[in-house]
C-alpha atoms as a PDB file:
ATOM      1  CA  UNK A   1      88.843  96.808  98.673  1.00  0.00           C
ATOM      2  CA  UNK A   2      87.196  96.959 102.458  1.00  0.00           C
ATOM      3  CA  UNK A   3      85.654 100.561 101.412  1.00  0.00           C
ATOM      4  CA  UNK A   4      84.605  99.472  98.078  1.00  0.00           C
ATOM      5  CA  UNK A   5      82.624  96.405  99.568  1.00  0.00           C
ATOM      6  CA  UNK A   6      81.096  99.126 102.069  1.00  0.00           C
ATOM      7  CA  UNK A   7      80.353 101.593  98.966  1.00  0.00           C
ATOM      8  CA  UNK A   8      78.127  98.605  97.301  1.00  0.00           C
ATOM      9  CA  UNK A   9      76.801  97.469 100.221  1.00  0.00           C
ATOM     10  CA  UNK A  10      75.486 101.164 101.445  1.00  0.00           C
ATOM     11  CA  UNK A  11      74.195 101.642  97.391  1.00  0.00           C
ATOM     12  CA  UNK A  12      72.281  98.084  98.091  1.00  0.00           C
ATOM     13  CA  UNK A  13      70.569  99.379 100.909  1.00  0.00           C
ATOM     14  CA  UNK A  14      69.773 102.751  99.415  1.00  0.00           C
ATOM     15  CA  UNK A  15      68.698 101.109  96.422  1.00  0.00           C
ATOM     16  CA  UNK A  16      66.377  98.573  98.191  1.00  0.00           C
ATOM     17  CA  UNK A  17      65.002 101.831 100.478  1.00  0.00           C
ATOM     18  CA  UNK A  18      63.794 103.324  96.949  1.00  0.00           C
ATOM     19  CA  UNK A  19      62.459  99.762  95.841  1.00  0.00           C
ATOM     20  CA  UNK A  20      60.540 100.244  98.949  1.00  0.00           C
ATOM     21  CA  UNK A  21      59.533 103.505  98.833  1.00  0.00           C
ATOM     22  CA  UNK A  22      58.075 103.190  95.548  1.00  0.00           C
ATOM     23  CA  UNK A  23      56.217  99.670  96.355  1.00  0.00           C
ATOM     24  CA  UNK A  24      54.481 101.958  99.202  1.00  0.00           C
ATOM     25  CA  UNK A  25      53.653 104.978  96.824  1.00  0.00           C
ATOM     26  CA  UNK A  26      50.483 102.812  95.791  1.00  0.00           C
ATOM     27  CA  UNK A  27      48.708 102.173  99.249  1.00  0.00           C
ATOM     28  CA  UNK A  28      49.854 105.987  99.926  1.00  0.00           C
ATOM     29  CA  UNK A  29      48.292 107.294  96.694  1.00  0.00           C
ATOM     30  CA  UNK A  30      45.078 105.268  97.309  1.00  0.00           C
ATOM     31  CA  UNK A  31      44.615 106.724 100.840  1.00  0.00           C
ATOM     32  CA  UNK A  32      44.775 110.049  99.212  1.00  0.00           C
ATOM     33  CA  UNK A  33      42.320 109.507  96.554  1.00  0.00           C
ATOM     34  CA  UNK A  34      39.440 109.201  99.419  1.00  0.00           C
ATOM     35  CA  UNK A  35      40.222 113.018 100.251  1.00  0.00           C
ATOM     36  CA  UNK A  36      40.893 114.728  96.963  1.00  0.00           C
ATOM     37  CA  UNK A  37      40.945 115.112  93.187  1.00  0.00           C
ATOM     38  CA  UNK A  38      43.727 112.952  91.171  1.00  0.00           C
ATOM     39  CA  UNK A  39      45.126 116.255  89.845  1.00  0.00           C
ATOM     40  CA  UNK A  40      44.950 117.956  93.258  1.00  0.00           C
ATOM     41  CA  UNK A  41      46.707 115.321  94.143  1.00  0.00           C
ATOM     42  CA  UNK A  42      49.326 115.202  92.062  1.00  0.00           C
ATOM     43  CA  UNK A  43      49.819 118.962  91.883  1.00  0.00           C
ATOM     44  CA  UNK A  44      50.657 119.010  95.437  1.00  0.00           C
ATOM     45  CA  UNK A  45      53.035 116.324  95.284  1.00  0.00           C
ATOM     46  CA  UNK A  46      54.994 117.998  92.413  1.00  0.00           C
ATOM     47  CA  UNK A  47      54.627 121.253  93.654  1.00  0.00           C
ATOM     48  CA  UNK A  48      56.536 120.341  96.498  1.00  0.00           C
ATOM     49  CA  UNK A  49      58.946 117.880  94.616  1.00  0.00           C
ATOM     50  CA  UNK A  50      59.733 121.298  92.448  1.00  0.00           C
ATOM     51  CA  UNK A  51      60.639 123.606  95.311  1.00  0.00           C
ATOM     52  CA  UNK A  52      62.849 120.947  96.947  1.00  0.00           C
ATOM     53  CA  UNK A  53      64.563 119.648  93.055  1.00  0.00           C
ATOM     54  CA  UNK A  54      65.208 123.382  92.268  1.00  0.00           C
ATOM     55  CA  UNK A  55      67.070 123.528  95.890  1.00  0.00           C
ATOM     56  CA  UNK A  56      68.563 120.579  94.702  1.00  0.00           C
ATOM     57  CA  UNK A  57      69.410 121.878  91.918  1.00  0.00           C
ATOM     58  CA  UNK A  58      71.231 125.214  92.874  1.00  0.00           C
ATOM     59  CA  UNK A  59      73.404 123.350  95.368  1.00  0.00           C
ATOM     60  CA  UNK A  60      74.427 120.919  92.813  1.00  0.00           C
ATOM     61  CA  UNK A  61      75.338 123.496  89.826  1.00  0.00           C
ATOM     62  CA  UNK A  62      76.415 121.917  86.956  1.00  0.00           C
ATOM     63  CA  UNK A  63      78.921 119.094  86.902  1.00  0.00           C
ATOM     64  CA  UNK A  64      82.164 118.839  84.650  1.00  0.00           C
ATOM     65  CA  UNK A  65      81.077 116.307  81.906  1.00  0.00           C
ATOM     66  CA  UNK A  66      77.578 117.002  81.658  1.00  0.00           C
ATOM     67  CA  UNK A  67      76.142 118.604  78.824  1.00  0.00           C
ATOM     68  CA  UNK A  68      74.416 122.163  79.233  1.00  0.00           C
ATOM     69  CA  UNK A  69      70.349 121.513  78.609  1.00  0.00           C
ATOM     70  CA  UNK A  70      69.946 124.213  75.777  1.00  0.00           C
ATOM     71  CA  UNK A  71      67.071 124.683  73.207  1.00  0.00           C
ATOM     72  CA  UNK A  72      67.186 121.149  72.460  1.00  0.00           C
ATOM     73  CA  UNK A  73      67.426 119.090  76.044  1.00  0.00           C
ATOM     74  CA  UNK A  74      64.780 121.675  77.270  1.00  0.00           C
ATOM     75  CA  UNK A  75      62.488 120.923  74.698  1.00  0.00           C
ATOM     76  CA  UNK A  76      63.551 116.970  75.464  1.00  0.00           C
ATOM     77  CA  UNK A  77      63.163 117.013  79.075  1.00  0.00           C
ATOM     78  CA  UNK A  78      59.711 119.246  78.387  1.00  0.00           C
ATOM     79  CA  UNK A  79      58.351 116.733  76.039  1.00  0.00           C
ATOM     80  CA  UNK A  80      59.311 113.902  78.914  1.00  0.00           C
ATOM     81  CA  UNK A  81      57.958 115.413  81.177  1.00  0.00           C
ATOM     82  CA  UNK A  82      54.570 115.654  79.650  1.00  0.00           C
ATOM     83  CA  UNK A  83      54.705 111.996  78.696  1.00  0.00           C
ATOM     84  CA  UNK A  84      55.569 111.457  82.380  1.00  0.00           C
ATOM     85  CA  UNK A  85      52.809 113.443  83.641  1.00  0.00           C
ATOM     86  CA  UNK A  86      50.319 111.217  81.304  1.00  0.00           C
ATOM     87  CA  UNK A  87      51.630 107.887  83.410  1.00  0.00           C
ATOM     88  CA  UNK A  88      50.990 109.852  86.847  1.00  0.00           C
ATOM     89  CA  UNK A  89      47.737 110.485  85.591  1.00  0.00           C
ATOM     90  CA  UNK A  90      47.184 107.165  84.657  1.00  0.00           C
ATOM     91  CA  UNK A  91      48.886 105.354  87.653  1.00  0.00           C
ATOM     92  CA  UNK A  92      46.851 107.833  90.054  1.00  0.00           C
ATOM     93  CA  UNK A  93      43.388 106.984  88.474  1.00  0.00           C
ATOM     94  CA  UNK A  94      43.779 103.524  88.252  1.00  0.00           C
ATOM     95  CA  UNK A  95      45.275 102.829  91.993  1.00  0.00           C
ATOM     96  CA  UNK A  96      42.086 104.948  92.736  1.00  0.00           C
ATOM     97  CA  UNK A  97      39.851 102.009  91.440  1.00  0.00           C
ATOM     98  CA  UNK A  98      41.630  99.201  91.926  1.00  0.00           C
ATOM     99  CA  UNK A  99      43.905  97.572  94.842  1.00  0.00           C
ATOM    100  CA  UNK A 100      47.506  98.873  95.556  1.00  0.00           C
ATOM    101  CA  UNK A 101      48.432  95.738  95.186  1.00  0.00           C
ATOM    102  CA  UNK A 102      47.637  94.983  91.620  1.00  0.00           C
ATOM    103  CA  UNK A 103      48.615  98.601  90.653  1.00  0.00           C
ATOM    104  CA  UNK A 104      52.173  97.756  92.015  1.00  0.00           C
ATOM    105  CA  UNK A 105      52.285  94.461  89.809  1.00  0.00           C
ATOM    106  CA  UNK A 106      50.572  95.465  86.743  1.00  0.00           C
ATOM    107  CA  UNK A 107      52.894  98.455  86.499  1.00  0.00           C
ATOM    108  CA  UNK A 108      55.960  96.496  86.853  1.00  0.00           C
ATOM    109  CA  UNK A 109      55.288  95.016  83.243  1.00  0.00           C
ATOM    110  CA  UNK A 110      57.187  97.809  82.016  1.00  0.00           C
ATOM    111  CA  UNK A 111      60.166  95.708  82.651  1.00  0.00           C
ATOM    112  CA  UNK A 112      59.080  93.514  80.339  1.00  0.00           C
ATOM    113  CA  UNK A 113      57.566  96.058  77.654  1.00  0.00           C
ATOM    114  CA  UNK A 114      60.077  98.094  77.438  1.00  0.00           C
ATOM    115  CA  UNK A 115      62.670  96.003  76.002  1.00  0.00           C
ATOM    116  CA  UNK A 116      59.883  94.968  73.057  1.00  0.00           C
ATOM    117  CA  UNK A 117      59.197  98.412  71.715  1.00  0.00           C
ATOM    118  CA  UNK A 118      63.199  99.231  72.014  1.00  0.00           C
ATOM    119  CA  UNK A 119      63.561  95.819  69.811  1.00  0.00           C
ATOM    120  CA  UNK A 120      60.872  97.100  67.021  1.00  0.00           C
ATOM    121  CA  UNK A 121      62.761 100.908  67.173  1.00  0.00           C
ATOM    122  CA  UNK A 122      65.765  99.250  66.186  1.00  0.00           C
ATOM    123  CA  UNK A 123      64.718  96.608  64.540  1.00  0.00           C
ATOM    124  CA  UNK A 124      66.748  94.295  66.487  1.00  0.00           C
ATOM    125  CA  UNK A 125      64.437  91.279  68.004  1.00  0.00           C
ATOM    126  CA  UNK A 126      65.256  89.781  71.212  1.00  0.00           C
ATOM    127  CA  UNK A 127      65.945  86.002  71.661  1.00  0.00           C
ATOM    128  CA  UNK A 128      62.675  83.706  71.734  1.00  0.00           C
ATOM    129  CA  UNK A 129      63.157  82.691  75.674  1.00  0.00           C
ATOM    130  CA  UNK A 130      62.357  86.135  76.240  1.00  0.00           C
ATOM    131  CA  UNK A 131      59.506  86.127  74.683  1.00  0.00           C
ATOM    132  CA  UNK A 132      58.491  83.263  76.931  1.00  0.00           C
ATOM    133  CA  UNK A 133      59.001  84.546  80.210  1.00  0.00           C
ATOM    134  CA  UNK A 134      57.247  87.861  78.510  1.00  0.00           C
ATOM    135  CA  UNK A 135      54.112  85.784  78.264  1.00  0.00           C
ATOM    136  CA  UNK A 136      54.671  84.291  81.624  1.00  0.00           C
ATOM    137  CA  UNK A 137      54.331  87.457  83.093  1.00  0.00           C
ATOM    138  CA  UNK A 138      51.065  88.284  81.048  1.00  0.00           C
ATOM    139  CA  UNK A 139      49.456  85.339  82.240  1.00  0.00           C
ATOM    140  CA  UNK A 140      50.212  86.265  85.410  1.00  0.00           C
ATOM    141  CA  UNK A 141      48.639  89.364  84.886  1.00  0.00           C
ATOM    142  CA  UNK A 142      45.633  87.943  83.669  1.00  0.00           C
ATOM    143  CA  UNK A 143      45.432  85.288  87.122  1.00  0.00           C
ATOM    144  CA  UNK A 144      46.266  88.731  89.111  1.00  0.00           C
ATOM    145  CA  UNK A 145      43.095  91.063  87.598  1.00  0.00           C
ATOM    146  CA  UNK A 146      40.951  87.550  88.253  1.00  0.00           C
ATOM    147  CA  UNK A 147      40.781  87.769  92.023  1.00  0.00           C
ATOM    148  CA  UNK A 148      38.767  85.073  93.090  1.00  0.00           C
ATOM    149  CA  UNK A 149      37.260  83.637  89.739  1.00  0.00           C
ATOM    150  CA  UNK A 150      37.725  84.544  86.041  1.00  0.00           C
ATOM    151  CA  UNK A 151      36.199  87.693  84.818  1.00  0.00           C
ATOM    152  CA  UNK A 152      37.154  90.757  82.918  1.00  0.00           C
ATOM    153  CA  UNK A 153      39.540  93.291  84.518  1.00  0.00           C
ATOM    154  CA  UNK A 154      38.488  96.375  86.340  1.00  0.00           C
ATOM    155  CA  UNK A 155      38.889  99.814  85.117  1.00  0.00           C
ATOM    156  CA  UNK A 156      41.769 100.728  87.249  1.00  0.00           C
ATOM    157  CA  UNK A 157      43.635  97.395  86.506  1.00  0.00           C
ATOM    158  CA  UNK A 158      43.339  98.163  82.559  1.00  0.00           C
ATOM    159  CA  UNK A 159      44.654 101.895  84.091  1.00  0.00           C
ATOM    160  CA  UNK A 160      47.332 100.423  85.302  1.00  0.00           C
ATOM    161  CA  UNK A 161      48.099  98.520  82.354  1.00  0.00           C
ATOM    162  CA  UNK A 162      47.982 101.560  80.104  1.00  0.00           C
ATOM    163  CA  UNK A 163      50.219 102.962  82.220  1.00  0.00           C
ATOM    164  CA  UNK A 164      52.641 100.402  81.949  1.00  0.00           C
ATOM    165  CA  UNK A 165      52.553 100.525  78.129  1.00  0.00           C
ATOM    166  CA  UNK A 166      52.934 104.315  78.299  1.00  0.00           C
ATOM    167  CA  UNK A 167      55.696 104.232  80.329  1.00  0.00           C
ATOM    168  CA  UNK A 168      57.423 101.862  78.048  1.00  0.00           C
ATOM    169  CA  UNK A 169      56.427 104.275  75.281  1.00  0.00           C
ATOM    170  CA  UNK A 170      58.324 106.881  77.282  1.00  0.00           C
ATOM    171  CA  UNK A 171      61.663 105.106  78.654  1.00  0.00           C
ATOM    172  CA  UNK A 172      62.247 103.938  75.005  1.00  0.00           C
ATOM    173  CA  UNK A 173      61.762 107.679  73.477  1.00  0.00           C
ATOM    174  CA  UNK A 174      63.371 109.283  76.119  1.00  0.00           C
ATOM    175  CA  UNK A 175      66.477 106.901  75.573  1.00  0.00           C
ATOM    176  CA  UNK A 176      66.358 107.753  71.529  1.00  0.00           C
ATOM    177  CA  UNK A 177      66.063 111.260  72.257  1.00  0.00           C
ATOM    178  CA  UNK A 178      69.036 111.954  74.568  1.00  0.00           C
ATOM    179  CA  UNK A 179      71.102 109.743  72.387  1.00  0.00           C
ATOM    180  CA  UNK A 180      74.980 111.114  71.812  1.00  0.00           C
ATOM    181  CA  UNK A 181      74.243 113.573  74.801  1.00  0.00           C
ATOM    182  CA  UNK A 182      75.084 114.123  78.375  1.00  0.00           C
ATOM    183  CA  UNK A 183      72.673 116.624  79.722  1.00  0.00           C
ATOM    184  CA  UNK A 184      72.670 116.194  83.396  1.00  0.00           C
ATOM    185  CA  UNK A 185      70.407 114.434  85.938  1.00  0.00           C
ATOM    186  CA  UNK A 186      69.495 116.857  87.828  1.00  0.00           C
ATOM    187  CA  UNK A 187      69.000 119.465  85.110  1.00  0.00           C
ATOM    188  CA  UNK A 188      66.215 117.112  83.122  1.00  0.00           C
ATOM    189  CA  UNK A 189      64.499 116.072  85.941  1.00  0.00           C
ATOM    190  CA  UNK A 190      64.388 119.391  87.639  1.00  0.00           C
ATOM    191  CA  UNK A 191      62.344 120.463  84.262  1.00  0.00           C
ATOM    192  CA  UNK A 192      60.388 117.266  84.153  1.00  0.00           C
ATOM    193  CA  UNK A 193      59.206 118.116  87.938  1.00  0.00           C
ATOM    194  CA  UNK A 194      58.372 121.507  87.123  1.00  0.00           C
ATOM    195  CA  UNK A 195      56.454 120.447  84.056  1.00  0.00           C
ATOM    196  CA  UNK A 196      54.291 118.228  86.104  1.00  0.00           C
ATOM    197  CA  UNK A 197      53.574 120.199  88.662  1.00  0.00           C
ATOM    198  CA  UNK A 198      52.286 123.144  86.057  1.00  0.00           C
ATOM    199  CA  UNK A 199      50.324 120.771  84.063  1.00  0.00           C
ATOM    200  CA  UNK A 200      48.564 119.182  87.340  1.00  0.00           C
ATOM    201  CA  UNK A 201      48.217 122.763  88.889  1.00  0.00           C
ATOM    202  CA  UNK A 202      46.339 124.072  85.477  1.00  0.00           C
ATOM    203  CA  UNK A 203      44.312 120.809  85.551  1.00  0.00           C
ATOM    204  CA  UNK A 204      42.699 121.609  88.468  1.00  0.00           C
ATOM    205  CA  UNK A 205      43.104 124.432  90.210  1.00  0.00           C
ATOM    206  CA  UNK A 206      39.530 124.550  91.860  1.00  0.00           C
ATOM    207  CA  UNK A 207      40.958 121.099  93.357  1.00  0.00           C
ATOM    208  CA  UNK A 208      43.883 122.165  94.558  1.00  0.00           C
ATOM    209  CA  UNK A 209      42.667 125.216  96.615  1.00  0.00           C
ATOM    210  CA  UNK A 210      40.177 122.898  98.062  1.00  0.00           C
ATOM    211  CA  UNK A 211      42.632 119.823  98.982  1.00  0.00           C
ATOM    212  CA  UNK A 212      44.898 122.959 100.234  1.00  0.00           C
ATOM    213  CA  UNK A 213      41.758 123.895 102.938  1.00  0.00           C
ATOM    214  CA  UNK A 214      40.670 120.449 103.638  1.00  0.00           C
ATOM    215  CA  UNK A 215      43.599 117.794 103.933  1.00  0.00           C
ATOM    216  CA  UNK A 216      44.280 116.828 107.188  1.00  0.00           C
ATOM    217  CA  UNK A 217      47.776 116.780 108.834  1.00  0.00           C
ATOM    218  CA  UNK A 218      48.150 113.233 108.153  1.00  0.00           C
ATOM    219  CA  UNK A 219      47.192 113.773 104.130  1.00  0.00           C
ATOM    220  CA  UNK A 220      50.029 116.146 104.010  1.00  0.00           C
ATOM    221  CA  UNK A 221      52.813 114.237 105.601  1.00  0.00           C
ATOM    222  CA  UNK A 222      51.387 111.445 103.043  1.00  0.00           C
ATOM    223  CA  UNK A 223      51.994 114.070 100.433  1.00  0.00           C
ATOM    224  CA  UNK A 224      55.136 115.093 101.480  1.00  0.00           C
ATOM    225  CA  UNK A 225      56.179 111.432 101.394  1.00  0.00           C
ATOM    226  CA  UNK A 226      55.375 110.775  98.352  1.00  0.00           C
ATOM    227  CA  UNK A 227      57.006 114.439  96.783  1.00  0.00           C
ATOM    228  CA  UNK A 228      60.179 114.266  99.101  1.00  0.00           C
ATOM    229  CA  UNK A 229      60.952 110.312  98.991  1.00  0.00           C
ATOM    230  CA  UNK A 230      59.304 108.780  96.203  1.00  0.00           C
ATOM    231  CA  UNK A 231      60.460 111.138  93.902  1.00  0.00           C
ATOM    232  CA  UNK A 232      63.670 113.348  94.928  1.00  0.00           C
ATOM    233  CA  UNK A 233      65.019 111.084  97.166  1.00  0.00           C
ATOM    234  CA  UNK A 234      64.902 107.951  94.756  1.00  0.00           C
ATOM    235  CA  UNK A 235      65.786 109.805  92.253  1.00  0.00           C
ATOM    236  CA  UNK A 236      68.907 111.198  93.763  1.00  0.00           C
ATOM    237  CA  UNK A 237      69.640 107.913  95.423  1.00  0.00           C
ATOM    238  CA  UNK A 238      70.190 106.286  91.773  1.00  0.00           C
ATOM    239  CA  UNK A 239      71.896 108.909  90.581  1.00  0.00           C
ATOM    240  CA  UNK A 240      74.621 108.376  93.299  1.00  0.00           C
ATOM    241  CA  UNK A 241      74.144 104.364  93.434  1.00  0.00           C
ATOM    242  CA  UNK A 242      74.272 103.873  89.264  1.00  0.00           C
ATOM    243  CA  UNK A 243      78.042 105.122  90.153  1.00  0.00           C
ATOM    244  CA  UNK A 244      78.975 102.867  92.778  1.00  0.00           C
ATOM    245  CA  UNK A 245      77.472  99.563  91.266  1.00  0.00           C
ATOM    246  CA  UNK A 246      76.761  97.555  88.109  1.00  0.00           C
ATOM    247  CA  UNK A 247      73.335  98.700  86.006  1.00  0.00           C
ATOM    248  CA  UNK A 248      72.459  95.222  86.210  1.00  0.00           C
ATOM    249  CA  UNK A 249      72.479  95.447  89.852  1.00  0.00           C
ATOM    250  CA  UNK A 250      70.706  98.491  90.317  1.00  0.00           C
ATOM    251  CA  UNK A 251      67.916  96.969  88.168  1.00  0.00           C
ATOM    252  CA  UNK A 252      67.771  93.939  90.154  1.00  0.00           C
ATOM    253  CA  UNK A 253      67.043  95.674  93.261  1.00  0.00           C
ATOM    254  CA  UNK A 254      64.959  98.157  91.966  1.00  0.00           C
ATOM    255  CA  UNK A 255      62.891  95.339  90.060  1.00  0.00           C
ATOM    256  CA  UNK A 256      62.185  94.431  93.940  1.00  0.00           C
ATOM    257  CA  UNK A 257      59.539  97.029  93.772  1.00  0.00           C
ATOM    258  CA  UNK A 258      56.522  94.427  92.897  1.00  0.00           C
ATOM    259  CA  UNK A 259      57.390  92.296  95.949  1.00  0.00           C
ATOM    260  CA  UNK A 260      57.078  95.569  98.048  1.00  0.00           C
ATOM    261  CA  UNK A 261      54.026  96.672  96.917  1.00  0.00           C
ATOM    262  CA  UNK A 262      52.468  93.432  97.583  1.00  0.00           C
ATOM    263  CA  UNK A 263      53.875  93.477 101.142  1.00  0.00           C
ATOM    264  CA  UNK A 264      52.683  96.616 102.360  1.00  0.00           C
ATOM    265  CA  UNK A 265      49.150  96.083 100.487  1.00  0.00           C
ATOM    266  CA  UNK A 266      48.161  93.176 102.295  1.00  0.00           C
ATOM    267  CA  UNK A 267      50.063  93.698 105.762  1.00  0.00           C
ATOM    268  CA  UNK A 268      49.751  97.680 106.113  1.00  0.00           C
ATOM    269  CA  UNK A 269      46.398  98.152 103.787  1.00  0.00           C
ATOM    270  CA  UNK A 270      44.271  95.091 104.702  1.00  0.00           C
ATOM    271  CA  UNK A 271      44.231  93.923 100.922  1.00  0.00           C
ATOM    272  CA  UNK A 272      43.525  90.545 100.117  1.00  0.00           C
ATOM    273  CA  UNK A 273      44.460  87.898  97.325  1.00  0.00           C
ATOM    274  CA  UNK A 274      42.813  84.571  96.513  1.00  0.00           C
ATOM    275  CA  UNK A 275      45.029  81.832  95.413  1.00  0.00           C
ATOM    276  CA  UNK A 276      44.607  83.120  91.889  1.00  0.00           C
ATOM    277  CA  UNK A 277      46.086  86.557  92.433  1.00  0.00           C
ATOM    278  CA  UNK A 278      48.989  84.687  94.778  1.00  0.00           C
ATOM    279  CA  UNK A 279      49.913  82.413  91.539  1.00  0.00           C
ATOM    280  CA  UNK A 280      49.382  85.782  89.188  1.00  0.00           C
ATOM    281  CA  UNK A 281      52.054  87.775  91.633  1.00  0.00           C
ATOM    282  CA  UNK A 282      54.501  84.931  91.374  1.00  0.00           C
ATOM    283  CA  UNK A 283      54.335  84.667  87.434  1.00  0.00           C
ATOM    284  CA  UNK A 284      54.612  88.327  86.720  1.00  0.00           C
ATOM    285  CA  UNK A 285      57.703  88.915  89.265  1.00  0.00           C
ATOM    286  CA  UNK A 286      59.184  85.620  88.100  1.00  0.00           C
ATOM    287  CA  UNK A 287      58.602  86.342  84.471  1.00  0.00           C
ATOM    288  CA  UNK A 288      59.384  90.372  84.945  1.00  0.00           C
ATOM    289  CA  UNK A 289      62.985  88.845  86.381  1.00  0.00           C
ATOM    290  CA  UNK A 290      63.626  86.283  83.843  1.00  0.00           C
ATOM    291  CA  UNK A 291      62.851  88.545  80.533  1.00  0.00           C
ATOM    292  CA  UNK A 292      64.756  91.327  82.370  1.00  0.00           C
ATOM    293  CA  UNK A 293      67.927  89.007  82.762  1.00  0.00           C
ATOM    294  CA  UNK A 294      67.532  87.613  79.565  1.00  0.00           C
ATOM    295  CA  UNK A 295      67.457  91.033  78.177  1.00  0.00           C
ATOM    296  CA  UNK A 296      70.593  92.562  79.828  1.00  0.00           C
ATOM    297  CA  UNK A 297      72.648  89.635  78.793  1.00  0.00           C
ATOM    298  CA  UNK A 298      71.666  90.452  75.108  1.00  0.00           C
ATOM    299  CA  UNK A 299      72.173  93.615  75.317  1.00  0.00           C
ATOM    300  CA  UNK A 300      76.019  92.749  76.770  1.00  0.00           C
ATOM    301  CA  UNK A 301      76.457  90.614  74.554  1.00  0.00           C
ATOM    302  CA  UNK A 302      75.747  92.879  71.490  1.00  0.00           C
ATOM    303  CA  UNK A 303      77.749  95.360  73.070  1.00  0.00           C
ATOM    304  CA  UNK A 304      75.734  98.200  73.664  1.00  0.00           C
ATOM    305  CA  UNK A 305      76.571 101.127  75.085  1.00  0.00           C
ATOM    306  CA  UNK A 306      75.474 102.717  77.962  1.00  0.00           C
ATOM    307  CA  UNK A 307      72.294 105.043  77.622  1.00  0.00           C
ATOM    308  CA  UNK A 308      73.013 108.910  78.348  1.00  0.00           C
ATOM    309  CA  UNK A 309      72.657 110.233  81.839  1.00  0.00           C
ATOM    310  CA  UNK A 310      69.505 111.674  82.626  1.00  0.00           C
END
């Protein structure tokens, strides 16, 4: 009993470390954006993020239980991995022109889209109080993107909000596709990584030479954070935690994410939010929590299964 408290309690930590890791990928990715292209950018980060997942990878092997990729989960995790490369594009561009702070809360309405476009896949709506804490959150959205007085959102906050809907686009496919199989973790995301960092590289290559020649020592240990922690180690970390705790539980610490970002945007990035943006924050976290509760329960209650490892 003692070692299985310790077990959760060590997956809680872990769990809030990636929570935090990923609420300070915005401020991170917007200090890179002064020194180089988007796609340099992200080309370095997944080149990087490949050569340590394909380590990763060969240490691992393949696990008993786990489905071999094939024809089929390579053409899945290649199709994912394009999607995800559209939200990195999306996320990277629109951090770039608006606050890490609002990126980190706009994006965190994939919590609450997510669960809408499952509903109209299969055609099986969610309760109305959902709905209401859904809007909740919009609203808040819509105080957030005001700043100090009402006007129409920036570019990079209607980036971030694509991105959000995209990403919702992709968890929900990526859940249908891999439906009935067990391909493993490590296997799809090694592709997915790889994917991304081809795409990015092709994307720009002039970019990447000349982010290779002029970053400074600091950019790269900001890239290397971003490649080693934000993606392999939070990755890995909820692979090992999803096994140790409840799903619920894992969500509820990861959903800490929003709070993070807004944390290290004002304290560690200077950012500032009027008393519009401060209401905003609260209404999308309260209303990303709430319609994320609300949603779990249903599901439980209608006795879903589990989704497929990925």
């Amino acid at each position: 009993m003692i070692i299985q408290k310790l077990r959760r309690y060590n997956a809680d930590l872990l769990l809030l470390g990636v929570a935090l890791v990923w609420g300070s990928s915005y401020l991170a990715t917007k200090v890179l954006t002064l020194h180089g292209s988007v796609f340099a950018i992200l080309a370095s980060r997944f080149l990087i993020a490949a050569i340590v997942m394909v380590a990763v990878w060969a240490m691992r092997g393949h696990r008993a239980g786990e489905e071999p990729l094939g024809r089929r989960g390579f053409a899945v995790a290649v199709i994912v991995g394009c999607t995800q490369a559209l939200i990195l594009s999306l996320e990277t561009w629109g951090v770039s022109l608006t606050s890490a702070t609002n990126a980190g809360l706009i994006i965190s309405m994939t919590i609450v889209f997510t669960p809408v476009l499952e509903s109209v896949w299969l055609r099986r709506w969610l309760p109305r109080p959902y709905f209401i804490a859904a809007t909740v959150a919009v609203v808040g959205v819509a105080l957030l993107v005001s700043g100090a007085g009402w006007h129409a959102p920036s570019l990079g906050d209607a980036l971030m909000l694509a991105a959000a809907i995209v990403r919702s686009f992709h968890v929900t496919a990526m859940g249908r596709l891999t439906a009935g199989h067990r391909y493993g973790s490590v296997s799809i995301t090694l592709v997915q990584t790889l994917v991304c960092a081809v795409l990015f590289t092709a994307l720009d290559v002039p970019g990447l030479s000349s982010a290779i020649t002029t970053f400074t020592g600091d950019d790269w240990l900001i890239v290397l954070y971003l490649a080693v922690a934000c993606t392999v180690f939070a990755f890995l970390v909820q692979l090992w935690a999803i096994r140790r705790t409840s799903a619920a539980r894992v969500s509820l610490l990861l959903g800490t994410e929003p709070i993070w970002a807004v944390v290290i945007g004002v304290s560690l990035g200077g950012e500032a939010l009027g008393w519009l943006g401060f209401v905003g924050a609260a209404l999308i976290i309260a209303g990303s929590y709430r319609a994320q509760a609300i949603e779990t329960r249903f599901r439980h209650g209608r006795g879903a299964t589990a989704p497929a490892v990925l």
